[in-house]
C-alpha atoms as a PDB file:
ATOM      1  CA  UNK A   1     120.992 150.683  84.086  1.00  0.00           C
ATOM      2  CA  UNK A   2     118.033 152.672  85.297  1.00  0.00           C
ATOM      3  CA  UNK A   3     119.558 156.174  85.263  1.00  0.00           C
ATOM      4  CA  UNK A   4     120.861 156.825  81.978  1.00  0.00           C
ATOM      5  CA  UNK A   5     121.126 159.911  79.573  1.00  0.00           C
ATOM      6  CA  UNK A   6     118.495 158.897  77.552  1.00  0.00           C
ATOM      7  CA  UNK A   7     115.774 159.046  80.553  1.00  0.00           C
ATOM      8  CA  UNK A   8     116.751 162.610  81.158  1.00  0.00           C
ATOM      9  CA  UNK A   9     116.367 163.275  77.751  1.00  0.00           C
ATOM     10  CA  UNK A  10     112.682 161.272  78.009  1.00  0.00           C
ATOM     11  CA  UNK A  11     111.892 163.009  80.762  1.00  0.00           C
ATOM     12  CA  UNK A  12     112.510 167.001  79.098  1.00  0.00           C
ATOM     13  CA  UNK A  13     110.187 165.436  76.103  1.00  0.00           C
ATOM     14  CA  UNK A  14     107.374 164.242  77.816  1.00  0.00           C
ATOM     15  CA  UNK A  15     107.595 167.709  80.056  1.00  0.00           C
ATOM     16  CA  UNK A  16     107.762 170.110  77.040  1.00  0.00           C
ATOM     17  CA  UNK A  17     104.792 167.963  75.541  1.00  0.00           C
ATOM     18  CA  UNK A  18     102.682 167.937  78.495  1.00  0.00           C
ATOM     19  CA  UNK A  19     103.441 171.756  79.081  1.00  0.00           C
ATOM     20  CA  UNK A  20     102.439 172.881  76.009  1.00  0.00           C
ATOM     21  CA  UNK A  21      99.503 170.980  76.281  1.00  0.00           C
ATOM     22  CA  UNK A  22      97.759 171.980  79.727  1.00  0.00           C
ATOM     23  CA  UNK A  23     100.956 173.946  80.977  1.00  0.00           C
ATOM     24  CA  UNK A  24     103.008 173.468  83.927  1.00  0.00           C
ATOM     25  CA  UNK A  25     101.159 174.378  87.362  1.00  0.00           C
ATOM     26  CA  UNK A  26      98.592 171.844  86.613  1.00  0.00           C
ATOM     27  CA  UNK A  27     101.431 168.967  86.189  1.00  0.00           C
ATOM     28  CA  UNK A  28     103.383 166.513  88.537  1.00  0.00           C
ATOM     29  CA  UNK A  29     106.148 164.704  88.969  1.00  0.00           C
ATOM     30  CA  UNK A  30     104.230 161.188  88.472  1.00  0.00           C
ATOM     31  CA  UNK A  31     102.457 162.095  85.522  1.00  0.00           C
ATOM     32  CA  UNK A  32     105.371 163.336  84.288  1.00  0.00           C
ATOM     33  CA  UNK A  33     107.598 160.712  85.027  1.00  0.00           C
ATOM     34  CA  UNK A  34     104.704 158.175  83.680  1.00  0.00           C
ATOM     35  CA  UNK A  35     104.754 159.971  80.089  1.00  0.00           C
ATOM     36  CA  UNK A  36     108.466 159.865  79.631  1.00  0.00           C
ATOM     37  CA  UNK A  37     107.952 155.675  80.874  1.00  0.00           C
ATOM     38  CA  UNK A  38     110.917 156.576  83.780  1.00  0.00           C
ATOM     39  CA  UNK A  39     110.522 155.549  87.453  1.00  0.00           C
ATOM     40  CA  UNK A  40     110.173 158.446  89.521  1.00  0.00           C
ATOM     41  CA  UNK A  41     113.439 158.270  91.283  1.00  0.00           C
ATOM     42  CA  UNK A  42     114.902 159.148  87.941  1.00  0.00           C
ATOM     43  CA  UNK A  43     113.550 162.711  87.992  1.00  0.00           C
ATOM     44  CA  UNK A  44     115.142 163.513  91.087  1.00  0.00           C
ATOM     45  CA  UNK A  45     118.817 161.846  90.569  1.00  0.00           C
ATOM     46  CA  UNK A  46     118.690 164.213  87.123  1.00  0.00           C
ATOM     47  CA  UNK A  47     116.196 167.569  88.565  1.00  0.00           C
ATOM     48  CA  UNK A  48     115.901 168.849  91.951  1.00  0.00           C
ATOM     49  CA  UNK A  49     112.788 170.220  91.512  1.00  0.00           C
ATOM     50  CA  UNK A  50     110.290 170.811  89.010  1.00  0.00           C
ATOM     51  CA  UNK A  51     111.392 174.294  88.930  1.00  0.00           C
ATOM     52  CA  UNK A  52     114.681 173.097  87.460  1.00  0.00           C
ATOM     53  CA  UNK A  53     112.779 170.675  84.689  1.00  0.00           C
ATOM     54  CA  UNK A  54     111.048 173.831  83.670  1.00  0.00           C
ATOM     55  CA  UNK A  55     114.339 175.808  83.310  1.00  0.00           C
ATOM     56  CA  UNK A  56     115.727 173.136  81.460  1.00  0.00           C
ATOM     57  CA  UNK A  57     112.733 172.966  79.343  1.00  0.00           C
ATOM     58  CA  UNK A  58     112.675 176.394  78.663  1.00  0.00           C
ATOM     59  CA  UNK A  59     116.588 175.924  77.986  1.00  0.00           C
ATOM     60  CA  UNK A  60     116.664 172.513  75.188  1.00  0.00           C
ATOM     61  CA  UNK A  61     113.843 174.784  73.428  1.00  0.00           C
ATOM     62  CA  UNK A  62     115.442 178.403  73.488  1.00  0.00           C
ATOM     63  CA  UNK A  63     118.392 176.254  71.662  1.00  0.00           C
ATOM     64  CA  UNK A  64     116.430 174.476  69.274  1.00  0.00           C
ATOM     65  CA  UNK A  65     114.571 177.967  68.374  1.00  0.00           C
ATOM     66  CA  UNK A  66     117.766 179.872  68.340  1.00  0.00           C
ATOM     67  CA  UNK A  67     119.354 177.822  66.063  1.00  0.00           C
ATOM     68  CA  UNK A  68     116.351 178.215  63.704  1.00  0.00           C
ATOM     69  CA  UNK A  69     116.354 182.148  63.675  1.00  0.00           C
ATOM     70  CA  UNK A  70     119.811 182.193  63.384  1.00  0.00           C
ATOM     71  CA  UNK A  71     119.818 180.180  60.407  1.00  0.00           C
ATOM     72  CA  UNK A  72     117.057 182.590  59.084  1.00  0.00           C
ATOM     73  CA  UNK A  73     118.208 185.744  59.981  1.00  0.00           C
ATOM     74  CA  UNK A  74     122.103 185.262  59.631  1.00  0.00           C
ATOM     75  CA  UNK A  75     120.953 184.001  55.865  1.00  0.00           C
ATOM     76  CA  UNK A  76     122.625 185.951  52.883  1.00  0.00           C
ATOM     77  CA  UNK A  77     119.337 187.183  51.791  1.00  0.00           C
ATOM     78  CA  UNK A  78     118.109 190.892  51.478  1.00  0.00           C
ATOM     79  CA  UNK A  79     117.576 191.939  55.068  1.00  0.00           C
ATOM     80  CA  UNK A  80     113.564 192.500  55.157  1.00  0.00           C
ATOM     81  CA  UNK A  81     113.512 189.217  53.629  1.00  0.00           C
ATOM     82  CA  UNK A  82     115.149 187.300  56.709  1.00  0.00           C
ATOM     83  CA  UNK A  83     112.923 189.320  58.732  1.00  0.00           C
ATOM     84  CA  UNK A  84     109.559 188.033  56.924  1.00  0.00           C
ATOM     85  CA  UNK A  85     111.030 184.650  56.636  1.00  0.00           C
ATOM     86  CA  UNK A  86     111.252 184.255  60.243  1.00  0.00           C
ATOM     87  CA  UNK A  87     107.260 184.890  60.095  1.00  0.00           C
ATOM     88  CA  UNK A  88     106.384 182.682  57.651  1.00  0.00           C
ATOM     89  CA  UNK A  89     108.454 179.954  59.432  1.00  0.00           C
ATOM     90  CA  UNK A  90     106.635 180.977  62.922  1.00  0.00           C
ATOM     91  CA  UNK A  91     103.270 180.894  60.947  1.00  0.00           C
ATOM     92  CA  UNK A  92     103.813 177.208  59.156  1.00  0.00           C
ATOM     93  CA  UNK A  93     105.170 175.985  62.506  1.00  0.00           C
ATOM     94  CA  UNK A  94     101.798 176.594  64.008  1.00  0.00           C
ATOM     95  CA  UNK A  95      99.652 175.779  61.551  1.00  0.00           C
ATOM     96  CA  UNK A  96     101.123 172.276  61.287  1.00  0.00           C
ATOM     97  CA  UNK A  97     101.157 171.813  65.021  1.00  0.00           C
ATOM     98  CA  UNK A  98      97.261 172.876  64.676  1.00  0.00           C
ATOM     99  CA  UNK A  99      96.713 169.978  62.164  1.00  0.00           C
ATOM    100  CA  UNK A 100      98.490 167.385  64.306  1.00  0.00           C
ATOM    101  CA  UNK A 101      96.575 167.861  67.214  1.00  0.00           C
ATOM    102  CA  UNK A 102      93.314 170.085  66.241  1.00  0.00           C
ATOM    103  CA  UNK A 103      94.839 173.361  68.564  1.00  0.00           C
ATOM    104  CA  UNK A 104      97.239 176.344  68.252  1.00  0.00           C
ATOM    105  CA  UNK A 105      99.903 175.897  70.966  1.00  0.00           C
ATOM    106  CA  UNK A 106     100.766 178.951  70.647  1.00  0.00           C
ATOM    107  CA  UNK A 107     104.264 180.001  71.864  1.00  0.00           C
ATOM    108  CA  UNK A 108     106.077 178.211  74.705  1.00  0.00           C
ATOM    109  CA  UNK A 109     107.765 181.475  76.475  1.00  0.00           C
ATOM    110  CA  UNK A 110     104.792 183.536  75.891  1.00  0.00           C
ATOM    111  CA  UNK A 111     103.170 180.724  77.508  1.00  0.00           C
ATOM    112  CA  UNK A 112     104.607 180.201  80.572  1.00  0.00           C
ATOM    113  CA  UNK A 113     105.564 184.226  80.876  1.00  0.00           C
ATOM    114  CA  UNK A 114     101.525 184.205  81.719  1.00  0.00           C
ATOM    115  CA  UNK A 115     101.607 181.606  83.795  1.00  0.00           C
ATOM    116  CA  UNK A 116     104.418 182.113  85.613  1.00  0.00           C
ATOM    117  CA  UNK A 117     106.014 185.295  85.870  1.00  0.00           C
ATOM    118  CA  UNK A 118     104.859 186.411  88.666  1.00  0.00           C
ATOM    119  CA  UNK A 119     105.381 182.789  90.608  1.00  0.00           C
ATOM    120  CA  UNK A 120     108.798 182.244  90.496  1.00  0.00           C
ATOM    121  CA  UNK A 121     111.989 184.667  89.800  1.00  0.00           C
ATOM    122  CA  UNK A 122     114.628 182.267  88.246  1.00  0.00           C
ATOM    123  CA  UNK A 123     111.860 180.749  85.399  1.00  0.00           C
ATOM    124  CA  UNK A 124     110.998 185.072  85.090  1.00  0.00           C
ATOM    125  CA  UNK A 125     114.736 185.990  84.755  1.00  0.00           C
ATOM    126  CA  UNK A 126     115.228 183.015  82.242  1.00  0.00           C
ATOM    127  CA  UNK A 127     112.282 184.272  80.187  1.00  0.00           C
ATOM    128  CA  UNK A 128     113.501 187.901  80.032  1.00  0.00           C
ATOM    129  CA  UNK A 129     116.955 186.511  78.945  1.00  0.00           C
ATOM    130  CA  UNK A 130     114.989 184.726  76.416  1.00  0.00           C
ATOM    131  CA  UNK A 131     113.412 187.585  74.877  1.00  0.00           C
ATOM    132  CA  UNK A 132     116.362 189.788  74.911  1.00  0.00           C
ATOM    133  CA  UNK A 133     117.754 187.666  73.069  1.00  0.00           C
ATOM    134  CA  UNK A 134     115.037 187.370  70.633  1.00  0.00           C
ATOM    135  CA  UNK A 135     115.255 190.757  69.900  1.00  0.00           C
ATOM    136  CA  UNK A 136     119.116 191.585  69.853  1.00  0.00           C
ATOM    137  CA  UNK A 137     118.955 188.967  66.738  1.00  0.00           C
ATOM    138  CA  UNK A 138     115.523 191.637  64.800  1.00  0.00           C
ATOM    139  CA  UNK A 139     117.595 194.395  65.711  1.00  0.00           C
ATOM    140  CA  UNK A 140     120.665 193.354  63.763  1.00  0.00           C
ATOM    141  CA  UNK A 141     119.128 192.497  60.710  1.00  0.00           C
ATOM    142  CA  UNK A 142     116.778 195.811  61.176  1.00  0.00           C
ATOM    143  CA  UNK A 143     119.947 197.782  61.351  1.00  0.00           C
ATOM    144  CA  UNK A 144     120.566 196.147  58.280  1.00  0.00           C
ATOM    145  CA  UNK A 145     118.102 197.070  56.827  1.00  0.00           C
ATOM    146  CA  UNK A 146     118.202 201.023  57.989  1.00  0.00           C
ATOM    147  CA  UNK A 147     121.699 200.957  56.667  1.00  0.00           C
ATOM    148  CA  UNK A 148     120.556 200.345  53.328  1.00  0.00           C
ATOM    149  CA  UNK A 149     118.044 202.917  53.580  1.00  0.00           C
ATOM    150  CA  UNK A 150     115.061 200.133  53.433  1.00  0.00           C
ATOM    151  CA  UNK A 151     113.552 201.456  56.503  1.00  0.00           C
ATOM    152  CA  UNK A 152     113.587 205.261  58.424  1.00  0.00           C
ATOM    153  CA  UNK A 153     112.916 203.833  62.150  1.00  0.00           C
ATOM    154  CA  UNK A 154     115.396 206.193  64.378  1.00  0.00           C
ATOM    155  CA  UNK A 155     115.204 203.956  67.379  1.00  0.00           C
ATOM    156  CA  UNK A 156     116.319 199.586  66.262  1.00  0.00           C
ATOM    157  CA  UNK A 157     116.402 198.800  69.578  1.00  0.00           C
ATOM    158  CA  UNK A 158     112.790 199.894  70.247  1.00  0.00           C
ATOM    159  CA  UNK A 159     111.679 198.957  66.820  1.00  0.00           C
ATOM    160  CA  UNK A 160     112.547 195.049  67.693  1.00  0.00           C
ATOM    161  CA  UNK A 161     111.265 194.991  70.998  1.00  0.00           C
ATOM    162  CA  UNK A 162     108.081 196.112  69.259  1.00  0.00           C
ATOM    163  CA  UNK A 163     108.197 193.344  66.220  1.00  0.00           C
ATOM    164  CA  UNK A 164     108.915 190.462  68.530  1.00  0.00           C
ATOM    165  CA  UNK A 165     106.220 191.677  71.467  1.00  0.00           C
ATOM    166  CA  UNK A 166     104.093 191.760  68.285  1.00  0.00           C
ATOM    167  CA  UNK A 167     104.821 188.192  67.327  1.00  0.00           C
ATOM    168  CA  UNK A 168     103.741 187.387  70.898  1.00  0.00           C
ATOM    169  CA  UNK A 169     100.361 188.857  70.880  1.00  0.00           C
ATOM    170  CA  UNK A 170      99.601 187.342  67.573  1.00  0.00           C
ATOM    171  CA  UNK A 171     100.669 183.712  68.476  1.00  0.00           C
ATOM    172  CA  UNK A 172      98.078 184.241  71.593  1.00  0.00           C
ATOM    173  CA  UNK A 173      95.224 185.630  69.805  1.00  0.00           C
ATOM    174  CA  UNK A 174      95.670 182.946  67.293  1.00  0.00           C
ATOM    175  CA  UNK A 175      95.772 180.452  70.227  1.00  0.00           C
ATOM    176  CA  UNK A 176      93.348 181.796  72.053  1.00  0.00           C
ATOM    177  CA  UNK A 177      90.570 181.619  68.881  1.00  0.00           C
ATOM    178  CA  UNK A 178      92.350 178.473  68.215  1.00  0.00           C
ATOM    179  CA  UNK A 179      92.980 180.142  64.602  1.00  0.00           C
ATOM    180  CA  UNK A 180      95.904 181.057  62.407  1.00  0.00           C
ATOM    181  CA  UNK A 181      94.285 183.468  60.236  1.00  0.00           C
ATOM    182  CA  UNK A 182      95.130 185.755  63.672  1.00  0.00           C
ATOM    183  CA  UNK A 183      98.620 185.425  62.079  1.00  0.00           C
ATOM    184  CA  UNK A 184      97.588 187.165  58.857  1.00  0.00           C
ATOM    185  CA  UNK A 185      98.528 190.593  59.933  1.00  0.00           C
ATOM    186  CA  UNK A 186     102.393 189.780  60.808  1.00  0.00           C
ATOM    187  CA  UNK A 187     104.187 191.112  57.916  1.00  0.00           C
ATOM    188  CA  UNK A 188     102.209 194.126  57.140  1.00  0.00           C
ATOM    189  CA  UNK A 189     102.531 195.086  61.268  1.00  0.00           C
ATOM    190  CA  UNK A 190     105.991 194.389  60.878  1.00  0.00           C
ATOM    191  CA  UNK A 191     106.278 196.863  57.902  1.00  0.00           C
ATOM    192  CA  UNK A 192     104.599 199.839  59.875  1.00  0.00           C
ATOM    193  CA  UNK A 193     106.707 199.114  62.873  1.00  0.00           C
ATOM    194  CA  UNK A 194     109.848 199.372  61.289  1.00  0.00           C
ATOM    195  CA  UNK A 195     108.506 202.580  58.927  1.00  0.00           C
ATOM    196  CA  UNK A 196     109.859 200.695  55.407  1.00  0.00           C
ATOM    197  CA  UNK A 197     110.143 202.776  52.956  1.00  0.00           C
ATOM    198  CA  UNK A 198     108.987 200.561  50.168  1.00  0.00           C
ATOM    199  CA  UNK A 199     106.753 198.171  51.526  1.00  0.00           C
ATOM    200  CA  UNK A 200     104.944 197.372  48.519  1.00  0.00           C
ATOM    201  CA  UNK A 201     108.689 196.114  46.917  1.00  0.00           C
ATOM    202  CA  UNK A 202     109.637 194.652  50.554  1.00  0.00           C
ATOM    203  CA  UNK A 203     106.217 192.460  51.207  1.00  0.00           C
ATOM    204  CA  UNK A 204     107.115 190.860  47.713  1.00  0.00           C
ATOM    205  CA  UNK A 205     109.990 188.467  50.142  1.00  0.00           C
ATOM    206  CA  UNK A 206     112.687 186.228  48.611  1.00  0.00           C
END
């Protein structure tokens, strides 16, 4: 059989691969389709479009990453611990994707939200459910935290917008020098942003 699951699954693979590697506008179907060892008829019986691969991309690794800050954030620890955890996770993540291939990937949606936002409105839309998301799960656990009197930020909403657009522009400085020590900076950031009371007793983590 020449169209079976597996191939799409081949196929959304070798794209997120390639994507994170040169990102998308620069790919095609063939090269693609070549990388995930599929004839090219199979990317159009499973995608209409490369449009749709990208949404689908953007879909198998929202789920993968959501299941990880779940698990992190919905943890039984103290809340400003999930919180740093999440970090630290984000941080070893990219430093052991630097040793694998000598470069800082960086993130994935920030990524393509550069690239292209302002090219096409579903992958846009997609992206800003993405990051809603991201930050109705920090503003939980940093209402959490405000309820037990661990932090004095008066708007949680704002306050997680702020810690995950921060996690952005850290992951693409640290790509962009091709260095993690950009990452350095996270937790104590994260500290101001939320106005902790004790950050000295909250930096000291799980």
């Amino acid at each position: 059989m020449g169209r079976t699951s597996d191939a799409r699954e081949k196929i959304l693979t070798a794209a997120q691969a390639l994507i994170e590697l040169r990102g998308y506008s620069a790919l095609g179907v063939a090269e693609i389709c070549k990388a995930a060892g599929v004839p090219k008829g199979s990317f159009y019986y499973f995608f209409e479009s490369k449009e749709a691969l990208a949404l689908a991309v953007l879909d198998e690794h929202w789920e993968a990453q959501r299941s990880d800050w779940a698990r992190i954030l919905r943890d039984d620890a103290e809340p400003l611990s999930r919180l740093r955890r999440l970090f630290e996770e984000t941080e070893a993540g990219l430093r052991a994707g630097q040793r694998s291939c000598g470069t800082v990937s960086g993130c994935m949606f920030g990524n393509l939200t550069l690239e292209l936002s302002n090219q096409t409105e579903p992958i846009r839309e997609r992206l800003q459910q993405i990051f809603d998301a991201q930050v109705e799960m920090v503003e939980k656990v940093i209402g959490e935290a405000r309820e037990r009197g661990e932090v004095t930020v008066g708007d949680t909403r704002e306050a997680a917008r702020s810690i995950v657009a921060q996690l952005e522009g850290q992951v693409l400085f640290a790509k962009l020098y091709n260095n993690t020590r950009h990452l350095d900076g996270l937790w104590g950031n994260c500290l101001a942003l939320i106005a902790a009371r004790r950050p000295d007793t909250a930096a000291v983590g799980s």
